[in-house]
Each structure stands twice: as C-alpha cells, then as structure tokens.
PDB file of N, CA and C in Angstrom:
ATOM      1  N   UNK A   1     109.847 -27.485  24.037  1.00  0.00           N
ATOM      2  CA  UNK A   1     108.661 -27.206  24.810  1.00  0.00           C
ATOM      3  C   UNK A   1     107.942 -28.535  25.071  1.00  0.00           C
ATOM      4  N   UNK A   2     107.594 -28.702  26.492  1.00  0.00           N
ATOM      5  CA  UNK A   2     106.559 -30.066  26.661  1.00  0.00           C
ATOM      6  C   UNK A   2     105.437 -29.366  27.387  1.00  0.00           C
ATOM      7  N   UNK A   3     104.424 -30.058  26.765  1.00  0.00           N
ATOM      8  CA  UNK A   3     102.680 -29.892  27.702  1.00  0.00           C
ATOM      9  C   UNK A   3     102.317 -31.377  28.001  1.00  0.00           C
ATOM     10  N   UNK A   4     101.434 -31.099  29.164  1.00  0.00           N
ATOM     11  CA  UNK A   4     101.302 -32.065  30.030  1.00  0.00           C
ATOM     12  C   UNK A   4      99.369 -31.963  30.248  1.00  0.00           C
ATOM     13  N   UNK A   5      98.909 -32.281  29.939  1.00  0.00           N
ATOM     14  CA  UNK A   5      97.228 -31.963  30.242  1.00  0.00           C
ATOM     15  C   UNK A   5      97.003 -32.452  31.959  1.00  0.00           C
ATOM     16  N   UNK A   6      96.420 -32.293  32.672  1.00  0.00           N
ATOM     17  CA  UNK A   6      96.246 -31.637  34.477  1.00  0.00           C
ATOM     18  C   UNK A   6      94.973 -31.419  34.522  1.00  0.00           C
ATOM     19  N   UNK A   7      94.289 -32.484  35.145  1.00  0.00           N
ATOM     20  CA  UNK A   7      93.271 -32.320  35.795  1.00  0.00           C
ATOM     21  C   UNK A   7      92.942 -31.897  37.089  1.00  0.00           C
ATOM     22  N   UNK A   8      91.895 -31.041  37.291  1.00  0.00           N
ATOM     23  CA  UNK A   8      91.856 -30.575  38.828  1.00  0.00           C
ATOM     24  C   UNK A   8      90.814 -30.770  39.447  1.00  0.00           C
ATOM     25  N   UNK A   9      90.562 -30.823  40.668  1.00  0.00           N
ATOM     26  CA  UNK A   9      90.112 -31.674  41.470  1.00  0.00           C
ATOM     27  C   UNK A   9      88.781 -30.650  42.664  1.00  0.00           C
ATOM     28  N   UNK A  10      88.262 -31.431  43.217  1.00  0.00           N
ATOM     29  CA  UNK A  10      87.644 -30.470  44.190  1.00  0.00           C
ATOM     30  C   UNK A  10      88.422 -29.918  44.846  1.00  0.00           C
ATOM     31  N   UNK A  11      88.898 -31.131  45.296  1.00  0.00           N
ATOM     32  CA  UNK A  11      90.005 -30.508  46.841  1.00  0.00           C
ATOM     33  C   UNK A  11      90.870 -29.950  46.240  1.00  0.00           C
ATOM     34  N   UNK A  12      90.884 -28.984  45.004  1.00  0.00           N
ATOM     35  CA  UNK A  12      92.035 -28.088  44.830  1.00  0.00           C
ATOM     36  C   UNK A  12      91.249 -26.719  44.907  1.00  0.00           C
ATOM     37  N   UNK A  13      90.168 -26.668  45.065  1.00  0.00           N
ATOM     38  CA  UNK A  13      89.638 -25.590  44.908  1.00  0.00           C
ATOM     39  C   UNK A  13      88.955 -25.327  46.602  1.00  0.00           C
ATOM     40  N   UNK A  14      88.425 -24.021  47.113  1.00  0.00           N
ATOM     41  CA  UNK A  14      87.806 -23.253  47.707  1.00  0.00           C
ATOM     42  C   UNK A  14      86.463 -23.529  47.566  1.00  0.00           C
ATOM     43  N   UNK A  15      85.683 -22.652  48.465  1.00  0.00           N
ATOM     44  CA  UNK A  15      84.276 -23.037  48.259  1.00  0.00           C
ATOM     45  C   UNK A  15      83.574 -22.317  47.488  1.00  0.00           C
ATOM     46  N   UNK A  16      84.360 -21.341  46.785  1.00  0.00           N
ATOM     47  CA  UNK A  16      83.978 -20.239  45.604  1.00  0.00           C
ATOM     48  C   UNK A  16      84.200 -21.329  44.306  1.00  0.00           C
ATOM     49  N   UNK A  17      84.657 -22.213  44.628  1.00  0.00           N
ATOM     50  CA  UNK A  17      85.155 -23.285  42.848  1.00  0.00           C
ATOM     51  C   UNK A  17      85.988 -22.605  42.542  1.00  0.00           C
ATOM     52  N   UNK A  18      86.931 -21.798  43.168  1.00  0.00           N
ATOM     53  CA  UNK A  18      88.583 -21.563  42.413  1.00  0.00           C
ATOM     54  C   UNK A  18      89.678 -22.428  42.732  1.00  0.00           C
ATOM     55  N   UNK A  19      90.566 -22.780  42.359  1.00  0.00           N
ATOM     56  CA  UNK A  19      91.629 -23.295  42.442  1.00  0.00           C
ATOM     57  C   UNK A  19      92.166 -22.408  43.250  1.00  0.00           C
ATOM     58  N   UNK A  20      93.056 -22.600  44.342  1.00  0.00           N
ATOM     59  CA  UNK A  20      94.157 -21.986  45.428  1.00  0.00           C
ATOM     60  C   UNK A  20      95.330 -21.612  44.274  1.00  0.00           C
ATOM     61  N   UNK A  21      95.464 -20.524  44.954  1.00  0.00           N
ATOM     62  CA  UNK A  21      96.665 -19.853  44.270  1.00  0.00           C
ATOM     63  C   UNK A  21      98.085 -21.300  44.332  1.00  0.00           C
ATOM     64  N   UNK A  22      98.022 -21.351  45.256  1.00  0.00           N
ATOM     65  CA  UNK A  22      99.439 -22.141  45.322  1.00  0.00           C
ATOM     66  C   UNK A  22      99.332 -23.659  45.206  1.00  0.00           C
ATOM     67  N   UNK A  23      98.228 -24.118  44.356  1.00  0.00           N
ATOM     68  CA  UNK A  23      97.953 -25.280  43.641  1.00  0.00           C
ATOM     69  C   UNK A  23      98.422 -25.611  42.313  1.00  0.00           C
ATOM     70  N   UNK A  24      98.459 -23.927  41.588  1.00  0.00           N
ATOM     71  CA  UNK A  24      99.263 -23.552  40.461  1.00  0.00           C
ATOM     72  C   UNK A  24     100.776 -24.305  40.162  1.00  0.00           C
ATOM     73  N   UNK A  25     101.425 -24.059  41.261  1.00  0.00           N
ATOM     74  CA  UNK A  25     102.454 -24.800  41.466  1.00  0.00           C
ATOM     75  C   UNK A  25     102.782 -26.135  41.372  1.00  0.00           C
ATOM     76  N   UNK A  26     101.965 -26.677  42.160  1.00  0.00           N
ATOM     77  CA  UNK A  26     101.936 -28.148  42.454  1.00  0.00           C
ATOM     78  C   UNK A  26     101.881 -28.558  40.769  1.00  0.00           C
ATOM     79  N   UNK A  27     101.032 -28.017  40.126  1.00  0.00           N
ATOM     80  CA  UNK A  27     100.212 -28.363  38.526  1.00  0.00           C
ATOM     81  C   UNK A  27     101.924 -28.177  37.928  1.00  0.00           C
ATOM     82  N   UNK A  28     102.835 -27.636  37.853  1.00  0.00           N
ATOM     83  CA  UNK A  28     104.079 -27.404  37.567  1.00  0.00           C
ATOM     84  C   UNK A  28     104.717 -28.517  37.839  1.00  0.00           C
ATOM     85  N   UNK A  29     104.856 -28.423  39.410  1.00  0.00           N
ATOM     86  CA  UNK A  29     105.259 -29.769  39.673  1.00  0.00           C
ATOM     87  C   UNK A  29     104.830 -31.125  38.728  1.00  0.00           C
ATOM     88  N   UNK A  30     103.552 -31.446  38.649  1.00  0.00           N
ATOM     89  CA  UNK A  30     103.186 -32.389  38.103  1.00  0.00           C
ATOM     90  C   UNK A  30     103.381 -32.479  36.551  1.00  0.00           C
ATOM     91  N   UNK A  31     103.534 -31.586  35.834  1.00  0.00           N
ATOM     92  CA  UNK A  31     103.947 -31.078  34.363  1.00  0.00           C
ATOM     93  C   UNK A  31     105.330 -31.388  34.366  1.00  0.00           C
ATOM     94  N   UNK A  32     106.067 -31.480  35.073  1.00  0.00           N
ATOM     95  CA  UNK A  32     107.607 -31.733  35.013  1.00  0.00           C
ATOM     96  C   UNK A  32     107.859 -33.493  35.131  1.00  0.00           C
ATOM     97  N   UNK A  33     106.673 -33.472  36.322  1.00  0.00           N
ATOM     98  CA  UNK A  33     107.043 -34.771  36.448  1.00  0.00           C
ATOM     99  C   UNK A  33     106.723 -35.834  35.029  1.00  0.00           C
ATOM    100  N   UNK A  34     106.093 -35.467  34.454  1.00  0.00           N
ATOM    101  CA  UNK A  34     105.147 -35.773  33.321  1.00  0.00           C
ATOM    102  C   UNK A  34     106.098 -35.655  32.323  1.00  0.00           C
ATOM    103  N   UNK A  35     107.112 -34.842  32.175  1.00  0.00           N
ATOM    104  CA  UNK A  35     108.584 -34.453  31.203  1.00  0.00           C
ATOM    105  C   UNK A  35     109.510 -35.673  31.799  1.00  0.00           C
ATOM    106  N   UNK A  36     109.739 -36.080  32.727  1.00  0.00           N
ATOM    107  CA  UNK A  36     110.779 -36.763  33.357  1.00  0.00           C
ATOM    108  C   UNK A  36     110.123 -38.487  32.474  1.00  0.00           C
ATOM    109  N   UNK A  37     108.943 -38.533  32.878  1.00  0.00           N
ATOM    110  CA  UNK A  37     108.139 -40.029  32.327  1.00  0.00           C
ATOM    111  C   UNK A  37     108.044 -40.103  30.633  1.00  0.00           C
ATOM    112  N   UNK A  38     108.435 -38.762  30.076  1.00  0.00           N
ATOM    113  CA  UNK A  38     108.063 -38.883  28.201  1.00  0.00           C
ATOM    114  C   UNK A  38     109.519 -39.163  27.910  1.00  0.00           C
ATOM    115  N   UNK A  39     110.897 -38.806  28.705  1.00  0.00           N
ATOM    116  CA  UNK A  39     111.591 -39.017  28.712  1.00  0.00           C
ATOM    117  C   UNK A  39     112.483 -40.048  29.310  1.00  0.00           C
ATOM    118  N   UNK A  40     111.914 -40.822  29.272  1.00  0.00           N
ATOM    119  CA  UNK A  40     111.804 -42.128  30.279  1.00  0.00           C
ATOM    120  C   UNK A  40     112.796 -42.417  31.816  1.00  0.00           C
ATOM    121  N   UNK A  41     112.361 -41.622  32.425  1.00  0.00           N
ATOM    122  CA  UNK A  41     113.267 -41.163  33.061  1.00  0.00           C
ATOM    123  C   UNK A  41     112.820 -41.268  34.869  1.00  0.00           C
ATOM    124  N   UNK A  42     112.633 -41.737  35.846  1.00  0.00           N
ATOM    125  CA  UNK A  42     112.189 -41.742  36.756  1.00  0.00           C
ATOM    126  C   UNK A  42     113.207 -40.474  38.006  1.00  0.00           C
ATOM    127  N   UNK A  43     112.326 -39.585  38.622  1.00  0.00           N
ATOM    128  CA  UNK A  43     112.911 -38.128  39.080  1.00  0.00           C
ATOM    129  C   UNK A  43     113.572 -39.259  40.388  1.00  0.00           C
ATOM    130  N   UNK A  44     113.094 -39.939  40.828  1.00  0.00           N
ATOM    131  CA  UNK A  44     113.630 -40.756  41.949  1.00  0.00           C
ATOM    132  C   UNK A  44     114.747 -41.821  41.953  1.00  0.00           C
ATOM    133  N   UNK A  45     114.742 -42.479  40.723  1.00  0.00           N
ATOM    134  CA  UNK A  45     115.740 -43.021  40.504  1.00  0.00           C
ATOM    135  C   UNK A  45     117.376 -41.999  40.212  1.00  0.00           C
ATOM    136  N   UNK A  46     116.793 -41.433  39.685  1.00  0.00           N
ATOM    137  CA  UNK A  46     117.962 -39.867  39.274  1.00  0.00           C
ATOM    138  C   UNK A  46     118.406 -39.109  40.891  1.00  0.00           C
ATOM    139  N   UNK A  47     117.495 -39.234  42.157  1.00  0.00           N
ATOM    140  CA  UNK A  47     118.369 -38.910  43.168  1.00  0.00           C
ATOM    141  C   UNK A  47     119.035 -39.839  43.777  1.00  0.00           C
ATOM    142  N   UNK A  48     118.107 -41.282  43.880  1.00  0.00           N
ATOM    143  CA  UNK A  48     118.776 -42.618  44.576  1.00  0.00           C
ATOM    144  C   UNK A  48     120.486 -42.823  43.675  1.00  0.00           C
ATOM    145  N   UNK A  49     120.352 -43.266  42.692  1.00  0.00           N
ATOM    146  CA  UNK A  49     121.637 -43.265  41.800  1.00  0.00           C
ATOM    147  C   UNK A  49     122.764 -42.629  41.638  1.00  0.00           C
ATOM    148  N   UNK A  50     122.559 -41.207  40.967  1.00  0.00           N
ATOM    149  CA  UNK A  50     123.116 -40.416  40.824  1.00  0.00           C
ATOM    150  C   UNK A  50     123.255 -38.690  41.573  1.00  0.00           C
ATOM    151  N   UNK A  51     122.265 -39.170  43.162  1.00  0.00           N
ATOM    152  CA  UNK A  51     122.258 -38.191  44.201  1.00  0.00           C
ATOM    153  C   UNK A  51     122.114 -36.699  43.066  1.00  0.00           C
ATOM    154  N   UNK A  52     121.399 -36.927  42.563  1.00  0.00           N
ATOM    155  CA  UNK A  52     120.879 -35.532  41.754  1.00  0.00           C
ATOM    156  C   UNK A  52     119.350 -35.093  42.553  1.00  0.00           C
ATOM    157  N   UNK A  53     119.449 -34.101  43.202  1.00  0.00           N
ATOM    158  CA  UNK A  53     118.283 -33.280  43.979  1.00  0.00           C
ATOM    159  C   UNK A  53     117.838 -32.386  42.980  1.00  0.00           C
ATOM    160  N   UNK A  54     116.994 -31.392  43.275  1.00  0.00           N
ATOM    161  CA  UNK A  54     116.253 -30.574  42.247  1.00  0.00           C
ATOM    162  C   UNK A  54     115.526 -29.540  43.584  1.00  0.00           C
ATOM    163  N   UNK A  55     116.076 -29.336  44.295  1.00  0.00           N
ATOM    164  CA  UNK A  55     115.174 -28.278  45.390  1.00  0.00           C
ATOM    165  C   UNK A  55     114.938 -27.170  44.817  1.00  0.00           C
ATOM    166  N   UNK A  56     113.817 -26.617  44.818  1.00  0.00           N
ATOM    167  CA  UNK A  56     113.529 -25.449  44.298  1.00  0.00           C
ATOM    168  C   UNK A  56     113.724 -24.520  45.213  1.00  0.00           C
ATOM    169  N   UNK A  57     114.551 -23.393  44.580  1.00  0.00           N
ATOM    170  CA  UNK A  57     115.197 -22.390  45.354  1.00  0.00           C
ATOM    171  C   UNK A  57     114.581 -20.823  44.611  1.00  0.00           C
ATOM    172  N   UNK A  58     113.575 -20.779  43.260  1.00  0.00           N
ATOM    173  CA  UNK A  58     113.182 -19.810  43.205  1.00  0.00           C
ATOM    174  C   UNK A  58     112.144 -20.084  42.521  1.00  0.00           C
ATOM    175  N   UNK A  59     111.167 -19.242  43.044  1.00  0.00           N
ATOM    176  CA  UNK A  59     109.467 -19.313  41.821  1.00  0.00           C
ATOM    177  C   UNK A  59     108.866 -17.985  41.599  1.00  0.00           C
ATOM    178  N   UNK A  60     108.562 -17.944  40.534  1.00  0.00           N
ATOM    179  CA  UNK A  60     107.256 -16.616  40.390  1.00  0.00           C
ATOM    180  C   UNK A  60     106.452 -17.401  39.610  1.00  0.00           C
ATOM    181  N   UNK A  61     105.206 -16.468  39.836  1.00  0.00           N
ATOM    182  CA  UNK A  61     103.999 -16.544  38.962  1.00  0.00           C
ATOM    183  C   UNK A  61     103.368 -15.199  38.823  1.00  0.00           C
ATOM    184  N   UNK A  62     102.811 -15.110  37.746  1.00  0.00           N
ATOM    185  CA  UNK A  62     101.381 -14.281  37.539  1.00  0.00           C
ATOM    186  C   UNK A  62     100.462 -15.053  37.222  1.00  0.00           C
ATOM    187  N   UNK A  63      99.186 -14.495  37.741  1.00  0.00           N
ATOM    188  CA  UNK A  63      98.171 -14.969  37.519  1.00  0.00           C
ATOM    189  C   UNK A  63      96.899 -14.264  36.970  1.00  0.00           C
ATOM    190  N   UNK A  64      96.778 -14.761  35.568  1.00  0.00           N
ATOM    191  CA  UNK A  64      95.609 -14.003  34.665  1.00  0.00           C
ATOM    192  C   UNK A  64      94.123 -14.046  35.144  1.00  0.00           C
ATOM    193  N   UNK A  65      93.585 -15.325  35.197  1.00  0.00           N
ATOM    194  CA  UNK A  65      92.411 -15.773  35.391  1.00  0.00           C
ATOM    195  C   UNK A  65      92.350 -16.985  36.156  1.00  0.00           C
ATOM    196  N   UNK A  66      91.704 -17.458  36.831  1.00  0.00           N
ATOM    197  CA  UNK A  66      91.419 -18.456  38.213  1.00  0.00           C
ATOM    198  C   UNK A  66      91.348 -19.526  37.004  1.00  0.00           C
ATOM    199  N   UNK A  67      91.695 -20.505  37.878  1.00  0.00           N
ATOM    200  CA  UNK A  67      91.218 -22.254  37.434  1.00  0.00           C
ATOM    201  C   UNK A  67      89.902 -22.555  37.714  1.00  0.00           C
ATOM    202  N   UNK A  68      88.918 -23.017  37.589  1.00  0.00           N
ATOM    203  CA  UNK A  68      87.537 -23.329  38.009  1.00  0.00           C
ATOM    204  C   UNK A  68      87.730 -24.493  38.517  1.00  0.00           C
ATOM    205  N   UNK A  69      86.943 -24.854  39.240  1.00  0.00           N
ATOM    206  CA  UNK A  69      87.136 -26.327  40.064  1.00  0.00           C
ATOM    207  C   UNK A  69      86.971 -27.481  39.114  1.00  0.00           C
ATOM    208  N   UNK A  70      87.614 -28.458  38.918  1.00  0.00           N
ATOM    209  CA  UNK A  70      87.226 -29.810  37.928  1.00  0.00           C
ATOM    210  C   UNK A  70      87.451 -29.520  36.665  1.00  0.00           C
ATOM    211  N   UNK A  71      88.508 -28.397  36.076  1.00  0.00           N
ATOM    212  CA  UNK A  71      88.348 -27.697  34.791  1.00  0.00           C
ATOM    213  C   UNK A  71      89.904 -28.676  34.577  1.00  0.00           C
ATOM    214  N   UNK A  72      90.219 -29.217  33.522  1.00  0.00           N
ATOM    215  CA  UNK A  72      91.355 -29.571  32.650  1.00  0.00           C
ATOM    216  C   UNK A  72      92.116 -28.163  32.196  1.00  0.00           C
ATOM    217  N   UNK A  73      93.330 -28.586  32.395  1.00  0.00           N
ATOM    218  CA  UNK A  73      94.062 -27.138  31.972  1.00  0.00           C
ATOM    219  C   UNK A  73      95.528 -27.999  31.002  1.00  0.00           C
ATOM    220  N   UNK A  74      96.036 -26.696  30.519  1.00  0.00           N
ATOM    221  CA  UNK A  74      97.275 -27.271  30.206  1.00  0.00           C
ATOM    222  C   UNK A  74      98.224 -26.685  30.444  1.00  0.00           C
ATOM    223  N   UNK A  75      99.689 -27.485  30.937  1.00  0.00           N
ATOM    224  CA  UNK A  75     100.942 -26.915  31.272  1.00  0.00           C
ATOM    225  C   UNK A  75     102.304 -27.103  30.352  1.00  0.00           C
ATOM    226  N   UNK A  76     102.325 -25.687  29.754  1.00  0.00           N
ATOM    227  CA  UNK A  76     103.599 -25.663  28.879  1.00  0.00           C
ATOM    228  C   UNK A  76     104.856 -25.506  29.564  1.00  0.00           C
ATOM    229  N   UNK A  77     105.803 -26.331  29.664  1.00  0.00           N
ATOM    230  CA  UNK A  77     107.361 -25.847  30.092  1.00  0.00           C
ATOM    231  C   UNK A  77     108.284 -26.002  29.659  1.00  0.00           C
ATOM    232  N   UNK A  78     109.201 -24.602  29.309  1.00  0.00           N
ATOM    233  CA  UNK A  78     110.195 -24.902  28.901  1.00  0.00           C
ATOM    234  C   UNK A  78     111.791 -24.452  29.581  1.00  0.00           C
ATOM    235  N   UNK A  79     112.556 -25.264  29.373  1.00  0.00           N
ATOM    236  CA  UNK A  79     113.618 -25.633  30.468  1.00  0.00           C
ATOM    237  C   UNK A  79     115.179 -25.072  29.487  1.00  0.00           C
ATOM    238  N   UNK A  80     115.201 -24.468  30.316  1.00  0.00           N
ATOM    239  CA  UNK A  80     116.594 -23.815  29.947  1.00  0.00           C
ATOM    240  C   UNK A  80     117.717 -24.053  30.660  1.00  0.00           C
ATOM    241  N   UNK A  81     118.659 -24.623  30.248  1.00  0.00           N
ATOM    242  CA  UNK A  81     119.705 -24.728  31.211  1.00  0.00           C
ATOM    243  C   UNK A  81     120.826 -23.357  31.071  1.00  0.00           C
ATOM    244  N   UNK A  82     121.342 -23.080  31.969  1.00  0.00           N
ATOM    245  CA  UNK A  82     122.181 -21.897  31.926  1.00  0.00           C
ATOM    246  C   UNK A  82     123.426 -21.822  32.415  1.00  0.00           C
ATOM    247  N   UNK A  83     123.830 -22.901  32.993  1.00  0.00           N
ATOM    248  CA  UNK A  83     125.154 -22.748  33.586  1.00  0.00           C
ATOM    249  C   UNK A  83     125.001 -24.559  34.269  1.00  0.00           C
ATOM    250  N   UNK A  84     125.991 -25.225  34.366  1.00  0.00           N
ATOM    251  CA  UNK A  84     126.519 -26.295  34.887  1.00  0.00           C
ATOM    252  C   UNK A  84     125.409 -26.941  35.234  1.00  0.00           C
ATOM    253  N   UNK A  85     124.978 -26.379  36.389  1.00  0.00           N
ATOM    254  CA  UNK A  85     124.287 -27.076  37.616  1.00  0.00           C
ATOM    255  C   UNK A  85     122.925 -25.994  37.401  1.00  0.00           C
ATOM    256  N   UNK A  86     122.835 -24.634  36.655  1.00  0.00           N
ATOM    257  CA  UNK A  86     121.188 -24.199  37.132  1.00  0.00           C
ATOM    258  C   UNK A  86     120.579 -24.159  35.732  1.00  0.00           C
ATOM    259  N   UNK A  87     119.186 -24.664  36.170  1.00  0.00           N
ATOM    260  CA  UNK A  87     118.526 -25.003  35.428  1.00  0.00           C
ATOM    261  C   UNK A  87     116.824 -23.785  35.891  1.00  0.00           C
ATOM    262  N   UNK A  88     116.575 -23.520  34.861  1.00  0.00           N
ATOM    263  CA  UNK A  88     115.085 -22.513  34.988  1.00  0.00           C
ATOM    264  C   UNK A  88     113.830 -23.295  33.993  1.00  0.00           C
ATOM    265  N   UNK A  89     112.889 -23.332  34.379  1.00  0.00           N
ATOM    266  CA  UNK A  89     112.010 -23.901  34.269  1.00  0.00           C
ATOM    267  C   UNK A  89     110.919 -22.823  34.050  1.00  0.00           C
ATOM    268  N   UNK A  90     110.053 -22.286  32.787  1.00  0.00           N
ATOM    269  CA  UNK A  90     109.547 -21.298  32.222  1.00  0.00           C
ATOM    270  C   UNK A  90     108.145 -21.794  32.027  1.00  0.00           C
ATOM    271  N   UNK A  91     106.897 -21.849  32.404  1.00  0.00           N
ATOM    272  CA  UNK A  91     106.102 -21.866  32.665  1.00  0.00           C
ATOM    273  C   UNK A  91     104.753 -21.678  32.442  1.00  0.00           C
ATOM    274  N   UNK A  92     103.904 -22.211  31.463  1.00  0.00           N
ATOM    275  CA  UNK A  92     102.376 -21.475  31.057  1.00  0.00           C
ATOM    276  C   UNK A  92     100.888 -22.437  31.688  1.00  0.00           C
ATOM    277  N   UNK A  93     100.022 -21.896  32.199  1.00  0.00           N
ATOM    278  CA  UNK A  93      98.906 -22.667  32.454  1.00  0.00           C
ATOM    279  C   UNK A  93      98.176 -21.769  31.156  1.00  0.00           C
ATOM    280  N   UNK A  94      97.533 -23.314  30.675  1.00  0.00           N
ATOM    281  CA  UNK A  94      96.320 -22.525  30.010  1.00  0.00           C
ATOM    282  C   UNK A  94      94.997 -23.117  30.496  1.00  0.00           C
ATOM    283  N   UNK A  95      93.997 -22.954  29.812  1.00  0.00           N
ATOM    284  CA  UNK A  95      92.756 -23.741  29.647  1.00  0.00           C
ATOM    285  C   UNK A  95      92.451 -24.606  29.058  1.00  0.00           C
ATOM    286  N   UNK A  96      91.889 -25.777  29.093  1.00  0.00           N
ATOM    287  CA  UNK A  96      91.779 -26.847  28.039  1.00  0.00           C
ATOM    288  C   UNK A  96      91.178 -26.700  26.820  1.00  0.00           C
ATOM    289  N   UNK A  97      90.370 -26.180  26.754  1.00  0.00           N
ATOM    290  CA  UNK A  97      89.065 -25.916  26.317  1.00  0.00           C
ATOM    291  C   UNK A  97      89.872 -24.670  25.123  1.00  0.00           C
ATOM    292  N   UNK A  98      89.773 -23.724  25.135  1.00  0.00           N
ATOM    293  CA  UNK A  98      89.816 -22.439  24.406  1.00  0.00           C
ATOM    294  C   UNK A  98      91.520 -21.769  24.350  1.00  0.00           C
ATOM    295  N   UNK A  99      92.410 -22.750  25.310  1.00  0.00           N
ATOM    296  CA  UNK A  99      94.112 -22.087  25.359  1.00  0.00           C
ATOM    297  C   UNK A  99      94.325 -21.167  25.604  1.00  0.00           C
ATOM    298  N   UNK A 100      93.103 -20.390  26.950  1.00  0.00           N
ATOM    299  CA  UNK A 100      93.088 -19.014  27.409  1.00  0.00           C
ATOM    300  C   UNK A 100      94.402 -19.015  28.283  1.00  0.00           C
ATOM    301  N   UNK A 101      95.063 -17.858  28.649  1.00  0.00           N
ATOM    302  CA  UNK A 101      96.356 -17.563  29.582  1.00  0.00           C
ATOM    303  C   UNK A 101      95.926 -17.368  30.793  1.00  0.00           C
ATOM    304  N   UNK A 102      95.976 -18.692  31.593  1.00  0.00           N
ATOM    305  CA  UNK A 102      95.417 -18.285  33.225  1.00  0.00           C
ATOM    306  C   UNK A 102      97.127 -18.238  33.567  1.00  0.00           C
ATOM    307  N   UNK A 103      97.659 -18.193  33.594  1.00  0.00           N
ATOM    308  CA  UNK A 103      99.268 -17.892  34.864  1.00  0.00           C
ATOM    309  C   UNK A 103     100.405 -18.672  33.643  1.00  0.00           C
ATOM    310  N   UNK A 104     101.073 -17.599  34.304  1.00  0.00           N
ATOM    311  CA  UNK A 104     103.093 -18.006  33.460  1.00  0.00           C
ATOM    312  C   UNK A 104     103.968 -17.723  34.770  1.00  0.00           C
ATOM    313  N   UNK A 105     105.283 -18.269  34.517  1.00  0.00           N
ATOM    314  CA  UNK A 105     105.763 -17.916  35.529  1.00  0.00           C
ATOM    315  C   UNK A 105     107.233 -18.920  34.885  1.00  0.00           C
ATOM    316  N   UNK A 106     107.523 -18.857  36.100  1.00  0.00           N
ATOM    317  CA  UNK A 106     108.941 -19.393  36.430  1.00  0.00           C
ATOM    318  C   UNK A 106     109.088 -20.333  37.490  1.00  0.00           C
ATOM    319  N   UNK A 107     110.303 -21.016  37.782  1.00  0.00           N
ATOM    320  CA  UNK A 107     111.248 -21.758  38.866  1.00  0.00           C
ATOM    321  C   UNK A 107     112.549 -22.272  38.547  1.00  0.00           C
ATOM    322  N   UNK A 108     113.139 -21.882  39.397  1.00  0.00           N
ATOM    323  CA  UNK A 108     114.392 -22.583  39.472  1.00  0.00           C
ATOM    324  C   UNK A 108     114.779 -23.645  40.582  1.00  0.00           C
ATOM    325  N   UNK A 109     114.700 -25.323  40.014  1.00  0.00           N
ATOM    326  CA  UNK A 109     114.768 -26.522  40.710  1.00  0.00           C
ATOM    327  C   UNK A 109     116.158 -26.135  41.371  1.00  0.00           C
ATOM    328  N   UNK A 110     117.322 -25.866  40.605  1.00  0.00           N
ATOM    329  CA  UNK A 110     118.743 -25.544  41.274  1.00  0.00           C
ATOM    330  C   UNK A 110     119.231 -24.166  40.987  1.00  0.00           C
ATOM    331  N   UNK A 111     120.195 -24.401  41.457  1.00  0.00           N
ATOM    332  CA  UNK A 111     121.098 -22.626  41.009  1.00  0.00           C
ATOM    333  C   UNK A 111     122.918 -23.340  41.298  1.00  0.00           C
TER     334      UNK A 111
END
C-alpha cells in the first residue's frame, strides 16, 4: 500500500467549495505519480526507453463525501498485478484531518 498526501486547490473546486467530481481522478493520477518518484522511477523515462504506456482503459469510483476546496486529503493505492501486462490500481481518498472515507474506487492503466 502507498499514500501520497494531495493538496487541493481553488481551481479544483466549484463555486459551492466542492471539488469536481472528476478531479478525484486526477488526485489518483497524482498519487501514482508520487509511487513512481518513492520508487525512483520516472513514468516518462519508462515510456521513452522501454515504450511502456499505461493508458487507462477502465475506472470507477464511489463517492462518500465531497472534498472541500483547499482541504488536504489522502490517497491510498494499492496495485495489483494480475496477468502479464494488466495491472489494477485500487483506490482510497480520505481526509487529512480525521481519515474520513470521501471516495474508493478503481482503474485499470492496462489490460
């Protein structure tokens, strides 16, 4: 399991101070990328080199409770490989503050 702490921003939020649903994601995105750097590992050098892509071809989420605008959260992921080439990527946002369950989910970078 790796967590990644994610700060959020105005411009991720609405004019209600929620975070956009599909900002959630991006915060994934950035939690992975954050796994690739503890592992010293650059995601770009890994396609230039060794033409290894990572397109994401499947996602879910649920979503418990909204992000508040400017709120620190945290992203747990854990990565399962399952076969050769697909890899699933398992998913928790919490809260910084208290480790409340705002969204879990899933993706799959390949298949």
């Amino acid at each position: 399991m790796f967590e990644a702490r994610i700060q959020t921003y105005w411009d991720d939020s609405d004019a209600a101070g929620r975070v956009f649903f599909a900002h959630f994601f991006r915060f994934v995105e950035c939690a992975e990328t954050e796994l690739f750097h503890a592992a010293g590992v650059e995601r770009v050098k890994l396609c230039d080199q060794y033409g290894v892509w990572m397109p994401r071809v499947e996602a879910f989420a649920k979503f418990f409770q909204p992000i508040g605008v400017e709120q620190a959260i945290i992203v747990r992921l854990v990565t399962q490989f399952q076969r050769e080439k697909t890899v699933r990527i398992d998913f928790e946002i919490l809260s910084e503050p208290d480790r409340a369950h705002l969204a879990q989910g899933y993706c799959y970078p390949c298949r």
